[in-house]
C-alpha atoms as a PDB file:
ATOM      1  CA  UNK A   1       0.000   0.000   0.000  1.00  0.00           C
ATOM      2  CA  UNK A   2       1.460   3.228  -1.337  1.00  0.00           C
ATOM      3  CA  UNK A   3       1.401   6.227   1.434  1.00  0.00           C
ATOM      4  CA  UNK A   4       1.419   9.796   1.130  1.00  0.00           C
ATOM      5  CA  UNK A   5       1.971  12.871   3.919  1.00  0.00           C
ATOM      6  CA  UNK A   6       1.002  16.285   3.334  1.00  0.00           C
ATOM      7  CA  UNK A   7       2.529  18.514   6.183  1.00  0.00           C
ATOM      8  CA  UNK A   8       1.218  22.352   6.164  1.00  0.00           C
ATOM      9  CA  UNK A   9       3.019  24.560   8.075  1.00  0.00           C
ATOM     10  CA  UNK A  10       2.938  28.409   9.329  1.00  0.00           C
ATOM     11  CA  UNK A  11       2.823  31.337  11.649  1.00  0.00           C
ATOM     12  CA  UNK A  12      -0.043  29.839  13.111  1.00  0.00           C
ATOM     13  CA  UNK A  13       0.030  26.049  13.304  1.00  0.00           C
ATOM     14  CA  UNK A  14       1.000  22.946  11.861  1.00  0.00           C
ATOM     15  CA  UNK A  15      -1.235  20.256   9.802  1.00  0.00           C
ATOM     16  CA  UNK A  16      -0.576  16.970   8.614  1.00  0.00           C
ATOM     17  CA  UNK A  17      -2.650  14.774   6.468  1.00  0.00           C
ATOM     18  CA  UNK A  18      -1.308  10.683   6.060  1.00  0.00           C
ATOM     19  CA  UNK A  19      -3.514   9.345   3.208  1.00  0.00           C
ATOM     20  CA  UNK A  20      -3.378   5.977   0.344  1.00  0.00           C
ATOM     21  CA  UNK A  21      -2.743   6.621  -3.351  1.00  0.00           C
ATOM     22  CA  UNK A  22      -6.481   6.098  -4.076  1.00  0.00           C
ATOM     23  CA  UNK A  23      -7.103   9.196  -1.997  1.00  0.00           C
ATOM     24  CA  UNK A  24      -8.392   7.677   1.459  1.00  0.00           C
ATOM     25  CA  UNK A  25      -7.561   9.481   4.165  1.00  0.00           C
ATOM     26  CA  UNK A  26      -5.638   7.339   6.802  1.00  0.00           C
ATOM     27  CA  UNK A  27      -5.573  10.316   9.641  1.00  0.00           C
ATOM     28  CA  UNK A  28      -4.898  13.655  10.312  1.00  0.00           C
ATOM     29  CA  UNK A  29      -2.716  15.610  13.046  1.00  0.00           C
ATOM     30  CA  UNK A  30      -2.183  19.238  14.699  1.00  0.00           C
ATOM     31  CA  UNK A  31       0.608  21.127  15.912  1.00  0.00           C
ATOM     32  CA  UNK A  32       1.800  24.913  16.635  1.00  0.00           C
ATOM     33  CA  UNK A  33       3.579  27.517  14.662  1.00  0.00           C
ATOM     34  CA  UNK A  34       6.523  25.914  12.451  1.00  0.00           C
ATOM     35  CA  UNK A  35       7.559  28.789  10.404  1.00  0.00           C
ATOM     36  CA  UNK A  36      11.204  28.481  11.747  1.00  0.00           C
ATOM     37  CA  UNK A  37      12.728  32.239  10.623  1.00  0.00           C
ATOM     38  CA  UNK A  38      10.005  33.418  13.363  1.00  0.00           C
ATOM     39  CA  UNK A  39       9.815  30.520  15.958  1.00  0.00           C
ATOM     40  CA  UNK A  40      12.760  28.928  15.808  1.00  0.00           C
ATOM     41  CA  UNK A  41      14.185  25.720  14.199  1.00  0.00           C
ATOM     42  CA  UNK A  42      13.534  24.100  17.609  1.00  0.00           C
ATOM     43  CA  UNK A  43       9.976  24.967  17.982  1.00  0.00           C
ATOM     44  CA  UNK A  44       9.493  24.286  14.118  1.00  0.00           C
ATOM     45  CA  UNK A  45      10.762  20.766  14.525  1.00  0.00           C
ATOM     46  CA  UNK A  46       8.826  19.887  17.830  1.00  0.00           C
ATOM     47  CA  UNK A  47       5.513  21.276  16.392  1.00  0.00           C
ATOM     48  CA  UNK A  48       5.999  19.225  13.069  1.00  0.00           C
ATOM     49  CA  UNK A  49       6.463  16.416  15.260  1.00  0.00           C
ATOM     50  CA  UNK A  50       2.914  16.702  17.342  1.00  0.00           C
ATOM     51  CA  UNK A  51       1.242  17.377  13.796  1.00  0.00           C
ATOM     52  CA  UNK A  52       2.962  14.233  12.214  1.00  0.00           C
ATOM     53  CA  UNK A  53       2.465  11.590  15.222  1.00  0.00           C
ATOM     54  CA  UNK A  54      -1.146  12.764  15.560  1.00  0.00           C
ATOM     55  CA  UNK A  55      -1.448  11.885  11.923  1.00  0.00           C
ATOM     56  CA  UNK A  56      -0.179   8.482  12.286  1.00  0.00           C
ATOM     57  CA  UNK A  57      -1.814   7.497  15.644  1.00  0.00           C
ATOM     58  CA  UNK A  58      -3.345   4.898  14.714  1.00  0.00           C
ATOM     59  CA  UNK A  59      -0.187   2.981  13.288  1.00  0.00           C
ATOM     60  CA  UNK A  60       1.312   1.113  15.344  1.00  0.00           C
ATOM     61  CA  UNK A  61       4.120  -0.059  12.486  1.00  0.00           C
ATOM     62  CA  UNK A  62       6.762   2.062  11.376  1.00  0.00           C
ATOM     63  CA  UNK A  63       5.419   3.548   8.035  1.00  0.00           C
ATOM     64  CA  UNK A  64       7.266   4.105   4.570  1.00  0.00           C
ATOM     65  CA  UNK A  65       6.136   6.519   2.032  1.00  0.00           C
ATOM     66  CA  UNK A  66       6.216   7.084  -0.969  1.00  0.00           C
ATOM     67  CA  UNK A  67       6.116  10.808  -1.132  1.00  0.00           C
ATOM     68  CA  UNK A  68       6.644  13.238   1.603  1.00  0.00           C
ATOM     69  CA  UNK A  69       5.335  16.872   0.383  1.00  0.00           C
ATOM     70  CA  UNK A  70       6.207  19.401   3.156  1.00  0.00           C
ATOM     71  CA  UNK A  71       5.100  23.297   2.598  1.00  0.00           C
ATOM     72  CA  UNK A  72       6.253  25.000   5.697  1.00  0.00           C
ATOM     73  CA  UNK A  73       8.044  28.356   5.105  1.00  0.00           C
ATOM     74  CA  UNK A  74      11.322  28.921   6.647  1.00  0.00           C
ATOM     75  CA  UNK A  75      12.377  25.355   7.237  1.00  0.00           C
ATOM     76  CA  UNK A  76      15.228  23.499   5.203  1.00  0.00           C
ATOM     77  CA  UNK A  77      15.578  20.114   3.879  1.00  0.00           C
ATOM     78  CA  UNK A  78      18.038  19.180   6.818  1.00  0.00           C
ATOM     79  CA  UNK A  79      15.699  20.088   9.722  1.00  0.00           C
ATOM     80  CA  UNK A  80      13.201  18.380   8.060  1.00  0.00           C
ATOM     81  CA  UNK A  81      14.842  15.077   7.790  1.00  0.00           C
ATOM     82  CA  UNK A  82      16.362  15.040  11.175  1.00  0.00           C
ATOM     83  CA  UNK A  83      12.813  15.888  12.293  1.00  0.00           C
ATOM     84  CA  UNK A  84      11.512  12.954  10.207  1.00  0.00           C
ATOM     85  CA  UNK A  85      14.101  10.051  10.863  1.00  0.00           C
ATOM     86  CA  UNK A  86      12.625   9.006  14.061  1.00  0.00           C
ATOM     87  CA  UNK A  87       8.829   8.758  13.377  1.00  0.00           C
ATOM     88  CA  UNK A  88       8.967   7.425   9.776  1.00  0.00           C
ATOM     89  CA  UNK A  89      10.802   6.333   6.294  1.00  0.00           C
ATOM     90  CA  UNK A  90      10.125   7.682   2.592  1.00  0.00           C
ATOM     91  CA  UNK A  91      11.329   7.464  -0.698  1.00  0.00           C
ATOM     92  CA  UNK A  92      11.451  10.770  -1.757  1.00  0.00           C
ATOM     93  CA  UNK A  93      10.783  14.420   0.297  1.00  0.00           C
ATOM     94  CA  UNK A  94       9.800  17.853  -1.024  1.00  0.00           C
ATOM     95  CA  UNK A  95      10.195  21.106  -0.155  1.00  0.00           C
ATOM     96  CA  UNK A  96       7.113  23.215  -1.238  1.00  0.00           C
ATOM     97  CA  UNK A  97       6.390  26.610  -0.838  1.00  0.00           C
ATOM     98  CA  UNK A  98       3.084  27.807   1.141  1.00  0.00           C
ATOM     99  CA  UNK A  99       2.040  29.886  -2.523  1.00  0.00           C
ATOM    100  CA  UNK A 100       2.112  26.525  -4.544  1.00  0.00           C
ATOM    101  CA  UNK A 101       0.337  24.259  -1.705  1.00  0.00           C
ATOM    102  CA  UNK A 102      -2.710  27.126  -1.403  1.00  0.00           C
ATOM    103  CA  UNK A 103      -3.098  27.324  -5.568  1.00  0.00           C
ATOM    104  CA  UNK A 104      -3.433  23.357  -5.061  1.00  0.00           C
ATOM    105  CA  UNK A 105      -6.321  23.260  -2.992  1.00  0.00           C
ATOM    106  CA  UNK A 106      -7.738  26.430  -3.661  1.00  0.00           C
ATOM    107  CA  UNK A 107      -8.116  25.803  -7.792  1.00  0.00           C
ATOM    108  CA  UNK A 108      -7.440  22.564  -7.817  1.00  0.00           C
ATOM    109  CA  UNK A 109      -4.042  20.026  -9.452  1.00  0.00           C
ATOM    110  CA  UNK A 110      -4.664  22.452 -13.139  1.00  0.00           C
ATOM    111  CA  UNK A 111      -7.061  24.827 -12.325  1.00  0.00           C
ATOM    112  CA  UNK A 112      -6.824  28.498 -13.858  1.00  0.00           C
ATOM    113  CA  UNK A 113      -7.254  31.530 -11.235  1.00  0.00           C
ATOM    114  CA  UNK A 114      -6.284  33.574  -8.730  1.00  0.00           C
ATOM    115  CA  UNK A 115      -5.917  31.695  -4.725  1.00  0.00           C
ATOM    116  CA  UNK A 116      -5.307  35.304  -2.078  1.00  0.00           C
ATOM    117  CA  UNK A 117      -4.088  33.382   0.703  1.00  0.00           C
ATOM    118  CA  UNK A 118      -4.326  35.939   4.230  1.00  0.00           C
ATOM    119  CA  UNK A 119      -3.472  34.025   7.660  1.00  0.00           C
ATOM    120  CA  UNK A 120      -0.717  35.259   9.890  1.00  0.00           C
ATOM    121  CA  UNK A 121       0.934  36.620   6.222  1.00  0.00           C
ATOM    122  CA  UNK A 122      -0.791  37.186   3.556  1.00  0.00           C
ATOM    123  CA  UNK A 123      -0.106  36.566  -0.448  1.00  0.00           C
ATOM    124  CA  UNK A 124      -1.697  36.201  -3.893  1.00  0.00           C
ATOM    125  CA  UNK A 125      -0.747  33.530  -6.445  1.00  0.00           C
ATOM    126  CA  UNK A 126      -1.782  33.002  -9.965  1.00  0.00           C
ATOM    127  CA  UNK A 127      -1.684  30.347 -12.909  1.00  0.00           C
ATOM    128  CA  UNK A 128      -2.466  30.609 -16.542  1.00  0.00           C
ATOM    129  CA  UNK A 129      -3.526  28.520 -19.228  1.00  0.00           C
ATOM    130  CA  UNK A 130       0.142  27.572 -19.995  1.00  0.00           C
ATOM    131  CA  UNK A 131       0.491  26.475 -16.561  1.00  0.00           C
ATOM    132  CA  UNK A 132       2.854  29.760 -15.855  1.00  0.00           C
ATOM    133  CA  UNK A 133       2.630  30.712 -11.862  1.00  0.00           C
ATOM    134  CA  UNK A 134       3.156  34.311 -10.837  1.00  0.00           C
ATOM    135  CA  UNK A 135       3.023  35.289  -7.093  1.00  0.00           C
ATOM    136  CA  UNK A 136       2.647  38.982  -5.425  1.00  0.00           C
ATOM    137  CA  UNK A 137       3.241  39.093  -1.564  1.00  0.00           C
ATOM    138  CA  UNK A 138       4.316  37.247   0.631  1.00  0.00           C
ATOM    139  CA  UNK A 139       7.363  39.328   1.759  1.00  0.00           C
ATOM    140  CA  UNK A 140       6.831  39.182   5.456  1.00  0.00           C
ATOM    141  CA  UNK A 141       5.994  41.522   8.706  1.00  0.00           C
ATOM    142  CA  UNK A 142       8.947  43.673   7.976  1.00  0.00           C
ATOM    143  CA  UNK A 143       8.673  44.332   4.340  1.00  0.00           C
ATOM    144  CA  UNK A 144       4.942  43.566   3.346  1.00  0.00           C
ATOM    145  CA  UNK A 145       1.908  40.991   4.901  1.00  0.00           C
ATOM    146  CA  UNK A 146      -0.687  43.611   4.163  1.00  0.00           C
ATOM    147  CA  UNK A 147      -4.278  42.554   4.381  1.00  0.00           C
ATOM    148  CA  UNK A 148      -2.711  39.712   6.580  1.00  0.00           C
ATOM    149  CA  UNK A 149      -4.092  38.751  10.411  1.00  0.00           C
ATOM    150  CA  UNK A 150      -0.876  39.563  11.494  1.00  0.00           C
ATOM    151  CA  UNK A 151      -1.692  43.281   9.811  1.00  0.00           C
ATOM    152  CA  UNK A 152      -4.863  43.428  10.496  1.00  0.00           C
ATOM    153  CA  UNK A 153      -3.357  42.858  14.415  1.00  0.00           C
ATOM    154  CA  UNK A 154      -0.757  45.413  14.124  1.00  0.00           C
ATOM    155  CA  UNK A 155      -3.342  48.524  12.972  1.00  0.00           C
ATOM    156  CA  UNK A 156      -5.478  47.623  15.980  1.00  0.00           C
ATOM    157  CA  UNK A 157      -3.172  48.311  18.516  1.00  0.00           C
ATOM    158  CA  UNK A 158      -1.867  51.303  16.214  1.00  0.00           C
ATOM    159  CA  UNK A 159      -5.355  52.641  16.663  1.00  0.00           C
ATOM    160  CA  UNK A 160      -5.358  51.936  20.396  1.00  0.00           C
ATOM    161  CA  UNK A 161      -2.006  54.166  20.648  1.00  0.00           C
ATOM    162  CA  UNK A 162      -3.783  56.775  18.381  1.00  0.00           C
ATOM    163  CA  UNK A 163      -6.531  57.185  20.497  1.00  0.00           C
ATOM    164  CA  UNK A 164      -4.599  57.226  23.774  1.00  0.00           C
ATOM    165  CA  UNK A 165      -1.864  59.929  22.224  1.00  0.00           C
ATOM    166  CA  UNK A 166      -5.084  62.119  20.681  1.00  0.00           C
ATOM    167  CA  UNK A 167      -4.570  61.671  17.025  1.00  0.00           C
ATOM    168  CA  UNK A 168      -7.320  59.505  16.398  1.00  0.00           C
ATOM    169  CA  UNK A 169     -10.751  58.901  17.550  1.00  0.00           C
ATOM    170  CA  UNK A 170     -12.040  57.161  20.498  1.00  0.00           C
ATOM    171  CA  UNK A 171     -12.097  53.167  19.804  1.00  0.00           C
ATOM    172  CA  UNK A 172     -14.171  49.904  21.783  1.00  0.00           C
ATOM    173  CA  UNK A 173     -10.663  48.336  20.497  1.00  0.00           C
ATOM    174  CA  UNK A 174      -9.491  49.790  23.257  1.00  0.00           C
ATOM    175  CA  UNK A 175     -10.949  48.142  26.208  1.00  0.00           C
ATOM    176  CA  UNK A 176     -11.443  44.590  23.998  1.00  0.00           C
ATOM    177  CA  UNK A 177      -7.724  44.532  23.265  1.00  0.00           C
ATOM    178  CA  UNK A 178      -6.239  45.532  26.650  1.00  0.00           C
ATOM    179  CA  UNK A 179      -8.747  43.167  28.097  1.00  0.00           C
ATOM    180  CA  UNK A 180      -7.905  40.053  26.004  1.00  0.00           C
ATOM    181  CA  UNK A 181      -4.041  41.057  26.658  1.00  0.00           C
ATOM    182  CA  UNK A 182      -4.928  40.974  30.211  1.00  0.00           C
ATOM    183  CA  UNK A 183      -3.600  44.685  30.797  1.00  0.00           C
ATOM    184  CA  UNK A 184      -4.990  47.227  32.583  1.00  0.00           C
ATOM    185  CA  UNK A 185      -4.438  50.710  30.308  1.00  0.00           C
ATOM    186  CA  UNK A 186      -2.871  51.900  26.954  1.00  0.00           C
ATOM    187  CA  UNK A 187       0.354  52.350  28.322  1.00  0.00           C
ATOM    188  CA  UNK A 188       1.539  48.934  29.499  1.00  0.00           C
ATOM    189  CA  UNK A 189       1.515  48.214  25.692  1.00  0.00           C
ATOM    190  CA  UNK A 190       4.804  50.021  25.351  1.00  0.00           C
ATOM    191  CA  UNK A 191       6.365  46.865  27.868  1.00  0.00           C
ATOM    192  CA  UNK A 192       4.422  44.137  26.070  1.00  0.00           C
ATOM    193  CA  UNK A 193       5.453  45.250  23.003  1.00  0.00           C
ATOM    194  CA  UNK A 194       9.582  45.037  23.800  1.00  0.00           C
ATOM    195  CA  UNK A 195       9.861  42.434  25.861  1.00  0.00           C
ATOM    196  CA  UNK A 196       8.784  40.066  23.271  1.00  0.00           C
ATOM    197  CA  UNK A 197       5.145  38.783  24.785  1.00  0.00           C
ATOM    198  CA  UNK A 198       3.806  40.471  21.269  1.00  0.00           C
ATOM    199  CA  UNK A 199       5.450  38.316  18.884  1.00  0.00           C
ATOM    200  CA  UNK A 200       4.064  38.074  15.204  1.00  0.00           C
ATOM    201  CA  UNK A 201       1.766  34.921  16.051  1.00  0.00           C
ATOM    202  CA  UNK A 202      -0.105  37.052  19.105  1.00  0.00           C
ATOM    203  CA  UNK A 203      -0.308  39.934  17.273  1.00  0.00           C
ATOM    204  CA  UNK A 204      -1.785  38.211  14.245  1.00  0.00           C
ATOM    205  CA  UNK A 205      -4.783  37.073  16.727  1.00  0.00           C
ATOM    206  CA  UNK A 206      -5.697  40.630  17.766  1.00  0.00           C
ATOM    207  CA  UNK A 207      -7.048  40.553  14.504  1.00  0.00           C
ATOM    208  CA  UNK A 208      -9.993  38.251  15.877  1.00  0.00           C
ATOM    209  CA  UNK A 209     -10.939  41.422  18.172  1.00  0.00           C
ATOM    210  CA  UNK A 210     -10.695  43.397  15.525  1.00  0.00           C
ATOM    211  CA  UNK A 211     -13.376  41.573  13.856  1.00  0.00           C
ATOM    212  CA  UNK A 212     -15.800  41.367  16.278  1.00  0.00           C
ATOM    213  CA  UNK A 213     -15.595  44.935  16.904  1.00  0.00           C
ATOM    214  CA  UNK A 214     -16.219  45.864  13.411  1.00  0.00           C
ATOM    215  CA  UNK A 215     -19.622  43.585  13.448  1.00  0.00           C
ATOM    216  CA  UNK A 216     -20.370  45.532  16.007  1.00  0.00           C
ATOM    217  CA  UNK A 217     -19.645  48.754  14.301  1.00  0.00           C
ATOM    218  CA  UNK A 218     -16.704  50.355  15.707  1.00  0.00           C
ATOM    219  CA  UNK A 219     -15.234  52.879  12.924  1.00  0.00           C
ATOM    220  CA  UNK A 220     -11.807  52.170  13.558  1.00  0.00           C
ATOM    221  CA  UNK A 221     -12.241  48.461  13.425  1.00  0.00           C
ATOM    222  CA  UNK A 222     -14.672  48.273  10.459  1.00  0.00           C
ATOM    223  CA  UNK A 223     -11.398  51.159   9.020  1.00  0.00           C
ATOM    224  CA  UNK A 224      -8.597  48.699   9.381  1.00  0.00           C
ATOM    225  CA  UNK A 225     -11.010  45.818   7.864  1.00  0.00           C
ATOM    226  CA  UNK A 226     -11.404  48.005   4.932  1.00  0.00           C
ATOM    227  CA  UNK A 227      -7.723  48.772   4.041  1.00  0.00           C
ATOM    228  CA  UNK A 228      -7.069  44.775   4.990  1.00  0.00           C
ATOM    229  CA  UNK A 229      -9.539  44.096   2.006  1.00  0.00           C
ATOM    230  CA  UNK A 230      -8.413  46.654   0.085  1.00  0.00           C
ATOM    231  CA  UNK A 231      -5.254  45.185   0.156  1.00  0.00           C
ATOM    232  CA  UNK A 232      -5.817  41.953  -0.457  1.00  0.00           C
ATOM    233  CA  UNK A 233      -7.663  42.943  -3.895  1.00  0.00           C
ATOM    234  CA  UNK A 234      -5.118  45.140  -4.883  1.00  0.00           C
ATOM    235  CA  UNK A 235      -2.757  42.335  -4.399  1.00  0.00           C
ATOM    236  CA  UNK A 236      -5.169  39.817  -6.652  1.00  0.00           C
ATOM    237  CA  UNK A 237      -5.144  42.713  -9.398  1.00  0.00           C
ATOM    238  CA  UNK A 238      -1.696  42.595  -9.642  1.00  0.00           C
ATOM    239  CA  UNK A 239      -0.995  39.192  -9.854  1.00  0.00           C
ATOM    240  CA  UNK A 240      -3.674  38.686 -12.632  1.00  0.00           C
ATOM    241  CA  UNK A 241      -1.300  41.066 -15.002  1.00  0.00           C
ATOM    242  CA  UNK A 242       1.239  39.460 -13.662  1.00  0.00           C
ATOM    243  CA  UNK A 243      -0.022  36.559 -14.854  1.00  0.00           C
ATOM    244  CA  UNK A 244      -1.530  37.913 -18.268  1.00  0.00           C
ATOM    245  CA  UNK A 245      -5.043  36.367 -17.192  1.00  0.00           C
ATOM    246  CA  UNK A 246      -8.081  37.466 -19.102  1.00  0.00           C
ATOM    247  CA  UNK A 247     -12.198  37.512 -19.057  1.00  0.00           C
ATOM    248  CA  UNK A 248     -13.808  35.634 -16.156  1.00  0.00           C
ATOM    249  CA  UNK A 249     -11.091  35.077 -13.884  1.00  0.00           C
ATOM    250  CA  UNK A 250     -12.023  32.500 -10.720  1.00  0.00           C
ATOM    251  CA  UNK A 251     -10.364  34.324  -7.191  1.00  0.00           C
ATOM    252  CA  UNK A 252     -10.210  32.485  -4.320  1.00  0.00           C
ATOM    253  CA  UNK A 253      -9.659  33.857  -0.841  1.00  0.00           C
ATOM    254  CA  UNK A 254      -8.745  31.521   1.865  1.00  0.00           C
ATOM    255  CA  UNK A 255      -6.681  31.220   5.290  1.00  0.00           C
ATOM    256  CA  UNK A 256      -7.870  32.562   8.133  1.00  0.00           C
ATOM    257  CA  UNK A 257      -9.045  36.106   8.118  1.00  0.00           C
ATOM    258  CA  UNK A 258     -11.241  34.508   4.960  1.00  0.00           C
ATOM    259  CA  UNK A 259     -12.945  32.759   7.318  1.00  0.00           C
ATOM    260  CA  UNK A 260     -14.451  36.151   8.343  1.00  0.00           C
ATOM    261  CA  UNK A 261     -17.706  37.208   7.172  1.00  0.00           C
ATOM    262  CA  UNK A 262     -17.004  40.831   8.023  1.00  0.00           C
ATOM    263  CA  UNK A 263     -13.646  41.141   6.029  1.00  0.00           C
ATOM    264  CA  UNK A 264     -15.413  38.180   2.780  1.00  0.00           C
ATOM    265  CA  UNK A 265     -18.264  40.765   1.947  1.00  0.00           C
ATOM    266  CA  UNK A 266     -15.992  44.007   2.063  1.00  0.00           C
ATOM    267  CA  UNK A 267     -13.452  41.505  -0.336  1.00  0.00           C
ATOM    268  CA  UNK A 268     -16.158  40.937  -2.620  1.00  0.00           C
ATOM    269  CA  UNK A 269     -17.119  44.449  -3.079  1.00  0.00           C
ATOM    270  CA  UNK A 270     -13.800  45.921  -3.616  1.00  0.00           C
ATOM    271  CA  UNK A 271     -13.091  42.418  -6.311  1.00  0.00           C
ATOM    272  CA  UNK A 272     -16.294  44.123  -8.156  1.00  0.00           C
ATOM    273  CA  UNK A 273     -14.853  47.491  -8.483  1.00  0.00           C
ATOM    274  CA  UNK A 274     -11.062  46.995  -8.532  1.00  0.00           C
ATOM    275  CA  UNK A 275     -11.289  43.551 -11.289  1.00  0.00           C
ATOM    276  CA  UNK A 276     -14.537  43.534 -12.944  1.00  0.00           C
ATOM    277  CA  UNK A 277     -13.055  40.384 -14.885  1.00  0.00           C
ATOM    278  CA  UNK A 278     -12.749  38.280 -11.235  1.00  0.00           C
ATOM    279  CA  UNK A 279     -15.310  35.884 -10.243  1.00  0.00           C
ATOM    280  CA  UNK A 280     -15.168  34.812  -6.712  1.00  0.00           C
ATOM    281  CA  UNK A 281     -15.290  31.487  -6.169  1.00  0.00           C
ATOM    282  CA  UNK A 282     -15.266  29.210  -3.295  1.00  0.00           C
ATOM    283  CA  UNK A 283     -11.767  26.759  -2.867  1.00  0.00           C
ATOM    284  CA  UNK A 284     -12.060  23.162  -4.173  1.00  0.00           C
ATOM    285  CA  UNK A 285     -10.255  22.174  -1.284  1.00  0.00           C
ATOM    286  CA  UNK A 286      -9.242  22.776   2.526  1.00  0.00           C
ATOM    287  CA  UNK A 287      -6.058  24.648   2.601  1.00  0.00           C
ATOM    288  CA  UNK A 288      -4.212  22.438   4.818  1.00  0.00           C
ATOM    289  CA  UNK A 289      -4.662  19.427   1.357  1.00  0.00           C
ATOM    290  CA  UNK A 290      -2.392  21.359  -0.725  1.00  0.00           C
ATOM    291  CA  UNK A 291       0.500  19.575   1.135  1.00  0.00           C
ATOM    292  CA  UNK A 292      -0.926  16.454   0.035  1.00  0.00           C
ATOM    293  CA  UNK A 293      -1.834  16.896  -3.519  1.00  0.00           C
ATOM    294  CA  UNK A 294       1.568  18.840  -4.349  1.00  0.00           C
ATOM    295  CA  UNK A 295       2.806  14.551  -3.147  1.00  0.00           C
ATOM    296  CA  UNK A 296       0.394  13.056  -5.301  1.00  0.00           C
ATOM    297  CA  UNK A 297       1.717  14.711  -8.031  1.00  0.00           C
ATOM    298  CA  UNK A 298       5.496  14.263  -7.440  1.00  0.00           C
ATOM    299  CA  UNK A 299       4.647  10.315  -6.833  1.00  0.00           C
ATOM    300  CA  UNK A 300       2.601  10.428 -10.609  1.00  0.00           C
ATOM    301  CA  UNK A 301      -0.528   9.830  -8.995  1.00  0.00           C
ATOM    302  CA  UNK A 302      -3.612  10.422 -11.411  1.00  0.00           C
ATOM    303  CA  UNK A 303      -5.827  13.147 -10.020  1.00  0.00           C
ATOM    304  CA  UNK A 304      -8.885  11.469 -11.512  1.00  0.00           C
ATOM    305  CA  UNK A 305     -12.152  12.649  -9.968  1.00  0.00           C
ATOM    306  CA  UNK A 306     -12.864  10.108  -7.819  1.00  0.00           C
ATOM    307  CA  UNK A 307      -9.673  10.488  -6.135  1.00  0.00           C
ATOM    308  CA  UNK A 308     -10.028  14.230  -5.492  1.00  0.00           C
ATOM    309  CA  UNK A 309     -13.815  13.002  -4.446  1.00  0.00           C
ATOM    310  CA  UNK A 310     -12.259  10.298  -2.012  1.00  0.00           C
ATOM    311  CA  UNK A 311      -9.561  13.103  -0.697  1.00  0.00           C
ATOM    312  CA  UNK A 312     -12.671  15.153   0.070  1.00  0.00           C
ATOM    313  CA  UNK A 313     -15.198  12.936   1.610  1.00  0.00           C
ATOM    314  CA  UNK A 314     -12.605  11.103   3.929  1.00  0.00           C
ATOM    315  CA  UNK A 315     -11.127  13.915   4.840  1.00  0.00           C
ATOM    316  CA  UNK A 316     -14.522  15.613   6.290  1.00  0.00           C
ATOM    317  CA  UNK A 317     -15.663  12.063   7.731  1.00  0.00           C
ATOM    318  CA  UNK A 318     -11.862  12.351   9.584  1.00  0.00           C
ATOM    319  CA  UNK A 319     -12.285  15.736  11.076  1.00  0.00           C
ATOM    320  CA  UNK A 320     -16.046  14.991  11.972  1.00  0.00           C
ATOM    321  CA  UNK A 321     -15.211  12.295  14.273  1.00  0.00           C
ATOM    322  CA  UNK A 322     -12.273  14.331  16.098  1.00  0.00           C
END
């Protein structure tokens, strides 16, 4: 029997998905943040490990497989096979990056489109009908991220500072973010802030307050959720040149700001008027199977449909029963 792993990795956890050629899933495991240029390579390699022996749980044997497809930014082919040795065998491991494993599951093994991926970073990938990729984003906190959680984060507590300096207005982020960073007043941000209890991965979750404060119709919340959208399709319009796409052009937004109502309808309104070509379109998969379809496809497994179909089904039964 032929076995596959997917492993997904990022600024915000770690997934990975153990499944047969014929696309049944076998199980599926969870771990923390494993982008090692922010975490560490230490913290990288023990969170792969929780996601990997979840997956494999219920195996008591030591397993071989085939194809090992692992998308986790920041992490090299050496700390991934020390990381590996003791918990399995393979025949062949890939490096992947994060933009190719969200194009997989958002449009599919060939689709043609547009995948904006926004989680703790955020990016924008594209392919063509020659198969040519082109990718905007995806630069990091320093340099870029906008429209990202981590961004999204970041202009909340800017707002806070704004509105406790007098440059900007009054906010309810004010008392929901000190409250949920279990401060007392503005001011105690300044410590939090460089002493290292902020680090990209907490700051990326403000953007949950942020949220609910613009349902409930704070201006400077529903503010930042605008100029996070904004963003995002701004990003999408560039990549589509980038990637010479014309007419009705599928977009897909996914990670987890997209799980957002709030943030989705603002996306789709600013997709109207910034790419009238764009047609958005739910993703074919769950993010964290791009991992395992990018090994499929380096082991010359045939994407028929009732593969993809068995991917799916088992997949939901899996994470149903958890």
């Amino acid at each position: 029997m032929e076995l596959f792993l997917g492993i997904e990795g990022g600024g915000t956890n770690t997934r990975a998905v153990l499944a047969q050629a014929d696309g049944q899933i076998l199980g599926v495991g969870w771990g923390g943040p494993s982008n090692a240029l922010f975490v560490g390579r230490e913290a990288a390699s023990k969170a792969i490990k929780q996601a990997i022996s979840q997956a494999l749980a219920q195996k008591r044997e030591r397993l071989k497989c085939k194809v090992i497809a692992a998308c986790i930014p920041g992490v090299n082919k050496e700390l991934l096979q020390l990381t590996l040795k003791p918990l399995m065998e393979w025949e062949h491991l890939i490096l992947c990056s994060d933009t190719l494993s969200a194009l997989q599951a958002g449009l599919g093994p060939e689709g043609v489109g547009v995948v904006v991926s926004s989680g703790t970073g955020s990016f924008a990938i594209a392919r063509n009908k020659k198969g040519d990729i082109a990718v905007v984003g995806g630069w990091g906190p320093l340099l870029g991220d906008e429209g990202s959680g981590y961004y999204i984060g970041l202009l909340g507590l800017k707002a806070i500072i704004h509105a406790a300096d007098g440059i900007g207005p009054p906010t309810c982020l004010t008392r929901a973010i000190i409250e949920r960073l279990g401060l007392t007043n503005p001011l105690e941000l300044r410590r939090v802030a460089y002493s290292g209890v902020l680090d990209r991965k907490s700051i990326a979750e403000l953007s949950q307050v942020v949220m609910v404060m613009a349902k409930e119709g704070d201006k400077a919340a529903l503010s930042i959720i605008k100029k996070a959208a904004w963003w995002l399709v701004v990003m999408a319009r560039a990549v589509v040149r980038k990637a010479g796409l014309e007419n009705e052009i599928p977009v897909v937004f996914v990670g987890g700001v997209a799980r957002e109502r709030v943030i989705v309808e603002i996306f789709k309104r600013y997709l109207d008027k910034l790419l009238p070509g764009a047609v958005y379109t739910p993703p074919l998969f769950p993010i964290e199977l791009g991992s395992l379809l990018l090994a499929y496809k380096e082991g010359g497994i045939s994407l028929k449909e009732s593969t993809l179909h068995q991917v799916k089904t088992t997949y939901s039964s899996i994470l149903k029963s958890i």
